[in-house]
N, C-alpha and C. Protein backbone atom coordinates (compact mmCIF):
# COMPACT_ATOMS: atom_id res chain seq x y z
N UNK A 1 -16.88 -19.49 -35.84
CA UNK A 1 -16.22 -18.22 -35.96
C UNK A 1 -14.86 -18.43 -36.63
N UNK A 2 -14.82 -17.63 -37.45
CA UNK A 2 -13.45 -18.14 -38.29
C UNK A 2 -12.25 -17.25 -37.87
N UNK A 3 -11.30 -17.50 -38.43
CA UNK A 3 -9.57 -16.69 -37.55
C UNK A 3 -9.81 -15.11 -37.63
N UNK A 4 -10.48 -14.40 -38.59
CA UNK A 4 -9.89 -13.50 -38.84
C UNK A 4 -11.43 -12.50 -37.64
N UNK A 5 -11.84 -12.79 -37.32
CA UNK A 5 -13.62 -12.67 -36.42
C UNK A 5 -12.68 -12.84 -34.73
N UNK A 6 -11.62 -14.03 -34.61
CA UNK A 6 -11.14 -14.70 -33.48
C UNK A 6 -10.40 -13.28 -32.94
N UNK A 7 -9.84 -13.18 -34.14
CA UNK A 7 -8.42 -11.86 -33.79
C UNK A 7 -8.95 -10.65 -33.72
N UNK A 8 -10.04 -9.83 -34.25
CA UNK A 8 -10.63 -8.51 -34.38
C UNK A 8 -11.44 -8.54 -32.48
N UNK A 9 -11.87 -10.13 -32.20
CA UNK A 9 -12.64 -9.77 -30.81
C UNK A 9 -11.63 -9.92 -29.64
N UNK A 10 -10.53 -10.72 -30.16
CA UNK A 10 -9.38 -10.38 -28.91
C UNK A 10 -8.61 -9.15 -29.01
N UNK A 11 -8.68 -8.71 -30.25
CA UNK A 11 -7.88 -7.12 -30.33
C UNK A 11 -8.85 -6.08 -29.77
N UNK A 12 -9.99 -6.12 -29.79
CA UNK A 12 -11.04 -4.95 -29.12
C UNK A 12 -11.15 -5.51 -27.53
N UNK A 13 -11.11 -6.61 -27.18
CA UNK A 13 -10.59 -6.95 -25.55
C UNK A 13 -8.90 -6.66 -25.08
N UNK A 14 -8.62 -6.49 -26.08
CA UNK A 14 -7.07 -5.78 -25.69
C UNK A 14 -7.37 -4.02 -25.16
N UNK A 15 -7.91 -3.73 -26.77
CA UNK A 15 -8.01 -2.37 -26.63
C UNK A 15 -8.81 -2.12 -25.29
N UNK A 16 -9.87 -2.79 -25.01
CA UNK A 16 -10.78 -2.19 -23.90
C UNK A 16 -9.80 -2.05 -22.38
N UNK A 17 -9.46 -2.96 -22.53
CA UNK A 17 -8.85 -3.32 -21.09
C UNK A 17 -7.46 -2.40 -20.65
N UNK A 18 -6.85 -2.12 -22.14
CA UNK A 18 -5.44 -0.81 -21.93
C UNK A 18 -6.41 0.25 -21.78
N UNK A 19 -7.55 0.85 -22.66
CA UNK A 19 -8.00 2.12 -22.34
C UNK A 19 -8.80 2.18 -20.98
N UNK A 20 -9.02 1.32 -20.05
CA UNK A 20 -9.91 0.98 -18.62
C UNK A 20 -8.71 1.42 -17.64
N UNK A 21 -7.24 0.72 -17.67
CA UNK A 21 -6.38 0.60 -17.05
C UNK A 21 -6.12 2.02 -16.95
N UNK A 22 -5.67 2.84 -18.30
CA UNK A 22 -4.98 3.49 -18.35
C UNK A 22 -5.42 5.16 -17.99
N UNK A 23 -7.09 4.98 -17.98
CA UNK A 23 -8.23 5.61 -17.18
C UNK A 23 -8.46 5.60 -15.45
N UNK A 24 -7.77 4.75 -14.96
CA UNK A 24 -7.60 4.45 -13.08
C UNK A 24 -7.03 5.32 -13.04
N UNK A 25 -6.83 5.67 -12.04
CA UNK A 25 -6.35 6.35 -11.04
C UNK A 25 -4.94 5.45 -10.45
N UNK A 26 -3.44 6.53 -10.57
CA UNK A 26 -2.56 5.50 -10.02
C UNK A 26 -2.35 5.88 -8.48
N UNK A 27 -2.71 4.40 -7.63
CA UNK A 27 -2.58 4.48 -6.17
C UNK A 27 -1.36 4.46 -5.89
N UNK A 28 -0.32 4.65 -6.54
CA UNK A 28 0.72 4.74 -6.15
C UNK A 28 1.61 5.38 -7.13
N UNK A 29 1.84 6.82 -6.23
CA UNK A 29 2.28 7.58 -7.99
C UNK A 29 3.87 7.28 -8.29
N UNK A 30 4.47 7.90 -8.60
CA UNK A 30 5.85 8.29 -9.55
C UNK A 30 6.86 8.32 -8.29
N UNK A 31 8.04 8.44 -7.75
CA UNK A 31 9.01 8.82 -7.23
C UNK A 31 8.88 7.85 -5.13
N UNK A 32 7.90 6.57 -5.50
CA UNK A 32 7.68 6.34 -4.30
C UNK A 32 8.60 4.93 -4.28
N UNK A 33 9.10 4.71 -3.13
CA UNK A 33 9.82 2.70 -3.07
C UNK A 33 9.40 2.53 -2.10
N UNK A 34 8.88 0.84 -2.72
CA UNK A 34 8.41 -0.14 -1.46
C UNK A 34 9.33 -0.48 -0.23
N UNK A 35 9.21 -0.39 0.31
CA UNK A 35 9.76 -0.54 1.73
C UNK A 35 9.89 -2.25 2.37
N UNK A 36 8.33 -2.62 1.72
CA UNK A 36 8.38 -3.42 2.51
C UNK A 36 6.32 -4.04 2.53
N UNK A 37 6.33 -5.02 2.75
CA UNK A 37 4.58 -5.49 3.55
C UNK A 37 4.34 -6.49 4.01
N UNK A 38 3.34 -6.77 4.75
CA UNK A 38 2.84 -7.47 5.67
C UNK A 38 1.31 -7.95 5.11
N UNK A 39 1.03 -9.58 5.56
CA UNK A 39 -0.27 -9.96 5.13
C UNK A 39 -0.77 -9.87 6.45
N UNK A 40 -2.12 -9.60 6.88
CA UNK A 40 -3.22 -8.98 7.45
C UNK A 40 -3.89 -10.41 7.92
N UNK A 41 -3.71 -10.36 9.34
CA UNK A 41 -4.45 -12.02 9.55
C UNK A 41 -5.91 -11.35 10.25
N UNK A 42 -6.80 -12.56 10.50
CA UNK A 42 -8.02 -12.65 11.30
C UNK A 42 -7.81 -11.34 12.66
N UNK A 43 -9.22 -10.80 12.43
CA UNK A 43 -9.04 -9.94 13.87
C UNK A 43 -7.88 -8.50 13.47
N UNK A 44 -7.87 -8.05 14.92
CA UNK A 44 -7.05 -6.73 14.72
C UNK A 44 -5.51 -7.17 15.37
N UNK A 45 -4.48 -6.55 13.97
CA UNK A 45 -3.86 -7.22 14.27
C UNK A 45 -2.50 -6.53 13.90
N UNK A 46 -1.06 -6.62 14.85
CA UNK A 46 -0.32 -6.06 14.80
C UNK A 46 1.28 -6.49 14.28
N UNK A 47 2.09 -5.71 13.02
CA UNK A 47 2.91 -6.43 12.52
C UNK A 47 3.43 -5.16 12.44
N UNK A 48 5.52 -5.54 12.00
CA UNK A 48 5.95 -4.89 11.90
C UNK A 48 6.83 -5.13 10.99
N UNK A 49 7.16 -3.81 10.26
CA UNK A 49 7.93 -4.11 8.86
C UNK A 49 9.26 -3.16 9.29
N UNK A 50 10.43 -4.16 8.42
CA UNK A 50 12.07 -3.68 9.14
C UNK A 50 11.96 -2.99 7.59
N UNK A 51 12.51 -1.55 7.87
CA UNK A 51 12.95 -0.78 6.43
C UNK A 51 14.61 -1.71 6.41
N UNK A 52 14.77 -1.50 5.24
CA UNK A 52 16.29 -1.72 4.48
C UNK A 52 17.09 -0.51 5.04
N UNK A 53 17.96 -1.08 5.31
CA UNK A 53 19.07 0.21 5.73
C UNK A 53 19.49 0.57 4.46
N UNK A 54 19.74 0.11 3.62
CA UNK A 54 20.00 0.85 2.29
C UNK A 54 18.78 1.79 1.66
N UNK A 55 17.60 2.14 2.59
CA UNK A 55 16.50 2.93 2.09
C UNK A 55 17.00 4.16 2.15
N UNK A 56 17.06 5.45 1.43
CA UNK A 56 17.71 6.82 2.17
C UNK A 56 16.76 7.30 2.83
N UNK A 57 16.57 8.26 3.30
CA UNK A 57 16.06 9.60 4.27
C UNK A 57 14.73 9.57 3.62
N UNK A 58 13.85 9.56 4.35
CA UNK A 58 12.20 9.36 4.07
C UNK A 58 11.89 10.74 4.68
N UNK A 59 10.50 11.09 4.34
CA UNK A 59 9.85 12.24 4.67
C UNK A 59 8.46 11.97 4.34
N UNK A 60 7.76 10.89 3.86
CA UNK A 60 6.31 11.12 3.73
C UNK A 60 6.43 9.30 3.35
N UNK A 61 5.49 8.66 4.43
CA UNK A 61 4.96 7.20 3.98
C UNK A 61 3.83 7.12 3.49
N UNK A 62 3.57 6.05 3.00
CA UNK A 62 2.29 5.72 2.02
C UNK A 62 1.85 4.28 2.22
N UNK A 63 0.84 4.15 2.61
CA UNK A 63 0.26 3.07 2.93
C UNK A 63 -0.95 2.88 2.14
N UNK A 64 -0.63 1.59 1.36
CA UNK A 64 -2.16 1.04 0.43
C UNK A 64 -2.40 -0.89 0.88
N UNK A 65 -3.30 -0.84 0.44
CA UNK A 65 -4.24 -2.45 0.99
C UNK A 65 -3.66 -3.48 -0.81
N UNK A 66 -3.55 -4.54 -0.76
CA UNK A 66 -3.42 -4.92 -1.89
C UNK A 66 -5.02 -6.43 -1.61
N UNK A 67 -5.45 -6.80 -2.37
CA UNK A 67 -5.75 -7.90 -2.06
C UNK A 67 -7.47 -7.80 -1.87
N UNK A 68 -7.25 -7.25 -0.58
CA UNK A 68 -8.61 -7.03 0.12
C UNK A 68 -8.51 -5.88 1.34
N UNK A 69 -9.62 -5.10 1.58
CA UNK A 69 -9.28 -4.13 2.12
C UNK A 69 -9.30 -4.35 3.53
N UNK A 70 -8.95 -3.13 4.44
CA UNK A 70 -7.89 -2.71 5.27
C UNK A 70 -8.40 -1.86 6.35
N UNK A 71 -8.35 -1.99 7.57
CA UNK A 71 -8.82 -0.72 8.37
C UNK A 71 -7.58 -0.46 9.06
N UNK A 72 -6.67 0.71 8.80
CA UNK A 72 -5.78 1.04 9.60
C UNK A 72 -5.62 1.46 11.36
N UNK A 73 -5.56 1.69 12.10
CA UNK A 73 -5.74 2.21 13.28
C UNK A 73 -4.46 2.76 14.14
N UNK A 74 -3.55 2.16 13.96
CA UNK A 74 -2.14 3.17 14.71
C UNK A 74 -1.06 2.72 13.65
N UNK A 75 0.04 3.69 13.87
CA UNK A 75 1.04 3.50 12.92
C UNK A 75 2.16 4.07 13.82
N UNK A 76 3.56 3.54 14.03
CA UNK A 76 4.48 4.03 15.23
C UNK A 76 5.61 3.95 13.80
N UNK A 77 6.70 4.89 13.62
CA UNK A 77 7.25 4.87 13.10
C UNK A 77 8.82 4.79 14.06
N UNK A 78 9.45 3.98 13.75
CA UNK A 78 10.69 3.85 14.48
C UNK A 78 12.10 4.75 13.87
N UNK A 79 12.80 5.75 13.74
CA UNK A 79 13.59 6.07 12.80
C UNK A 79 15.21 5.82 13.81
N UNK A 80 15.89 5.69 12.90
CA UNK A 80 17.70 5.09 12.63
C UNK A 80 18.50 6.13 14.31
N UNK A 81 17.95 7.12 14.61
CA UNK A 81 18.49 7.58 15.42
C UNK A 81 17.75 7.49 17.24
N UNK A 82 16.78 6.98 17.17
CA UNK A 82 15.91 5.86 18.51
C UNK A 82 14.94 7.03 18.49
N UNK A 83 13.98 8.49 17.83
CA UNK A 83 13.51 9.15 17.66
C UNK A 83 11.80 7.68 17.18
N UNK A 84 10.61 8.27 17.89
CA UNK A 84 9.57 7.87 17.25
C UNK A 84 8.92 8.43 16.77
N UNK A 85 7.56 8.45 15.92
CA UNK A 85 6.55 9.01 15.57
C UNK A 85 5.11 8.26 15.85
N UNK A 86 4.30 8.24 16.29
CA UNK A 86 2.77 8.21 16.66
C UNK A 86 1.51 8.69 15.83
N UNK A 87 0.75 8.05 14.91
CA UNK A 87 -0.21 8.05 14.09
C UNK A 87 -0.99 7.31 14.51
N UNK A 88 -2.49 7.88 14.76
CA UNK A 88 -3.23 7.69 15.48
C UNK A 88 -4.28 8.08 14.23
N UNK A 89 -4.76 6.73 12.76
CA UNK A 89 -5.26 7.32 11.66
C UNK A 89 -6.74 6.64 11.62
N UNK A 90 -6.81 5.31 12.15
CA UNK A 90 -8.09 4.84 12.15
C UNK A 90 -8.82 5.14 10.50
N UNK A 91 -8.52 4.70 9.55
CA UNK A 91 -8.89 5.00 8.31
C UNK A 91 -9.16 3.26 7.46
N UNK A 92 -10.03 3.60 6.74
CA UNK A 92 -10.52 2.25 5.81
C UNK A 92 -9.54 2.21 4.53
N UNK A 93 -8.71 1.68 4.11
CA UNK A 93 -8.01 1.50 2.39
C UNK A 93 -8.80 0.17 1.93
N UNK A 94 -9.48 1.06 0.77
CA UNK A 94 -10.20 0.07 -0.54
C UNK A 94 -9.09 0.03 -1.13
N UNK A 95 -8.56 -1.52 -1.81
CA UNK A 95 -7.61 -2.03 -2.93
C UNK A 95 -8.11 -0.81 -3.80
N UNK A 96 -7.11 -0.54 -4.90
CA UNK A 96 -7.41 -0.04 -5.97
C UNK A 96 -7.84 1.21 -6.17
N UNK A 97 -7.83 2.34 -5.02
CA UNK A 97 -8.83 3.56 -4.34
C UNK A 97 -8.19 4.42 -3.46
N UNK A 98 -7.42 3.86 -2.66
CA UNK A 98 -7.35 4.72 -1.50
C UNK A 98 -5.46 4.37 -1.50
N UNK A 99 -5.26 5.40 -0.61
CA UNK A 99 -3.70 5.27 0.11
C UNK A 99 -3.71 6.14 0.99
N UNK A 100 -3.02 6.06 1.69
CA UNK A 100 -2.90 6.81 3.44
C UNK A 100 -1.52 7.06 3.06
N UNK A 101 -1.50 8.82 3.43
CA UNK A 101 -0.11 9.45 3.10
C UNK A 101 0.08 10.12 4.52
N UNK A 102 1.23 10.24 5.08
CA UNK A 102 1.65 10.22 6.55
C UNK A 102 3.03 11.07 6.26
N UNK A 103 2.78 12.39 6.55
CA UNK A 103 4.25 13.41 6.36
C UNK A 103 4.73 13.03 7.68
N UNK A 104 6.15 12.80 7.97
CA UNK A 104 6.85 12.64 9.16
C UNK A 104 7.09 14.04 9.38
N UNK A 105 7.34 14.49 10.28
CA UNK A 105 8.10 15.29 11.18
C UNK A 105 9.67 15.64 11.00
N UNK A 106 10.19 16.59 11.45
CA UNK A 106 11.27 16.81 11.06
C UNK A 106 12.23 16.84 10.51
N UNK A 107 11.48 16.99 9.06
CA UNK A 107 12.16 16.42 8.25
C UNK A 107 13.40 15.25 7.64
N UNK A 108 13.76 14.59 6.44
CA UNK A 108 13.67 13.58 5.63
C UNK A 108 15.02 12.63 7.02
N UNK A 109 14.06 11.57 7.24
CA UNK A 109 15.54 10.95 7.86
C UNK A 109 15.08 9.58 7.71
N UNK A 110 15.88 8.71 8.14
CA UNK A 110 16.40 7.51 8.07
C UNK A 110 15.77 6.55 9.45
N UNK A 111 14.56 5.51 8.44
CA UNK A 111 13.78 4.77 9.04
C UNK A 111 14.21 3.53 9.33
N UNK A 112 13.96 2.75 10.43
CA UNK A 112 14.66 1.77 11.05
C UNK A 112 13.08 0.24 10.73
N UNK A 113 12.01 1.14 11.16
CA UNK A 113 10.86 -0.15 11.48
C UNK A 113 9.62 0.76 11.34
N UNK A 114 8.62 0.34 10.86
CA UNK A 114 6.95 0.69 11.10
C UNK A 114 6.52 -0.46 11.31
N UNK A 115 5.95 0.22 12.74
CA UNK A 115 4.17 -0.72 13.62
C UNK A 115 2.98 -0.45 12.97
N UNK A 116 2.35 -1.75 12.89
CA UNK A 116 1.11 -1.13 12.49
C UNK A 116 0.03 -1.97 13.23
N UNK A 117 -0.88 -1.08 13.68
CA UNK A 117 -2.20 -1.96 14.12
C UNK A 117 -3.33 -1.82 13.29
N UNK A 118 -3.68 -2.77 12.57
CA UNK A 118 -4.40 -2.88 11.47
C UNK A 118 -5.69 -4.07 11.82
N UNK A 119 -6.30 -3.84 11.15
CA UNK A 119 -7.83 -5.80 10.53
C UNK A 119 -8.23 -5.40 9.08
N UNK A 120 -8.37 -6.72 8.98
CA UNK A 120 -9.12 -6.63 7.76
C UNK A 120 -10.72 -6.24 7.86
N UNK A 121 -10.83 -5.51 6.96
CA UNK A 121 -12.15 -5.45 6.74
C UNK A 121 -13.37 -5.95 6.88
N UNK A 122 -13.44 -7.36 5.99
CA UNK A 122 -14.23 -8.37 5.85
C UNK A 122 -13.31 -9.37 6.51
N UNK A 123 -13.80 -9.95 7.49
CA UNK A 123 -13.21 -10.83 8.02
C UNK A 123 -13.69 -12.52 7.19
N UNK A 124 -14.11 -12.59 6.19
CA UNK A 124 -14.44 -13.69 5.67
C UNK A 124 -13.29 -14.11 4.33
N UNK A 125 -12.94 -13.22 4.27
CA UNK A 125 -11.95 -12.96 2.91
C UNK A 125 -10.67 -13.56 3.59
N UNK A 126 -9.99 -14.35 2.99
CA UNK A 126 -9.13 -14.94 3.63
C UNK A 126 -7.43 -14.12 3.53
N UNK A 127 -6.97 -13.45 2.41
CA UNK A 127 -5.87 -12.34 2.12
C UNK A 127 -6.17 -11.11 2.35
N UNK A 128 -5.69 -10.19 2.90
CA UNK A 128 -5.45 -8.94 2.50
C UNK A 128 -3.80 -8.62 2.93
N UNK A 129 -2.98 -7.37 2.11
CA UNK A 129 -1.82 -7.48 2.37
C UNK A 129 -1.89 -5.63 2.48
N UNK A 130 -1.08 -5.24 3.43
CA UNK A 130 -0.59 -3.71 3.28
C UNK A 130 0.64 -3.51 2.68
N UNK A 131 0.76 -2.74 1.75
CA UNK A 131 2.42 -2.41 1.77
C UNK A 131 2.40 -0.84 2.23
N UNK A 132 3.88 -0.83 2.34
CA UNK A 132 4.44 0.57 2.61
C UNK A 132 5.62 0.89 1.71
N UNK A 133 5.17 2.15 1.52
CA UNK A 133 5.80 3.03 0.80
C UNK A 133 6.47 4.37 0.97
N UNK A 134 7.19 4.63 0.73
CA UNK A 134 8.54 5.58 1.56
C UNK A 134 8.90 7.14 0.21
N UNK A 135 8.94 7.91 0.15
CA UNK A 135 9.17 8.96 -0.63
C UNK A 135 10.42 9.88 0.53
């Protein structure tokens, strides 16, 4: 195969792969910051992520699986003034598919920590990671 055959089949594997990408669906849209995540061990299993005090006033979290997927099951939200919240979501996140959106309560304030009781999916898969996401 000669140079100019080399470059026309890596430029149509370029093209394919921007027009595939750019065809998904984004699991994580426009105006959201990471907070923060946690990797997902063996079994059901419970971790907790410290927000940044430099995060401002939240009003809706977002939770997606990176890696490998995810079965959510409680979510305790801790906020800056000793106030909790209780999510009780029991939901599956496929990588690449899904996100779990969680409106807080009383409106936009200032998060201290999220609990989460989570497992992985496939317990044979050795990664899966959650992050969280704050709007």
């Amino acid at each position: 195969m000669n140079s100019t055959n080399r470059w026309i089949k890596g430029a149509a594997l370029i093209a394919a792969a921007v027009i595939l990408t750019s065809c998904m669906p984004k699991v994580v849209p426009e105006g959201y910051a990471l907070l923060g995540k946690r990797e997902v061990n063996f079994g059901l299993d419970r971790d907790t992520i410290r927000v940044d005090r430099a995060a401002g006033p939240i009003s809706q979290l977002m939770i997606v699986a990176t890696f490998n997927p995810v079965e959510v099951h409680t979510i305790r939200v801790f906020f800056e003034n000793g106030a909790t919240f209780d999510a009780n979501v029991r939901e599956r996140l496929f990588v690449g598919r899904d996100r779990l959106l969680i409106d807080l309560p009383g409106g936009a304030r200032k998060i201290s920590e999220v609990t989460f009781r989570y497992r992985k999916v496939n317990d044979a898969v050795r990664r899966a990671v959650v992050e969280l996401w704050g709007k």
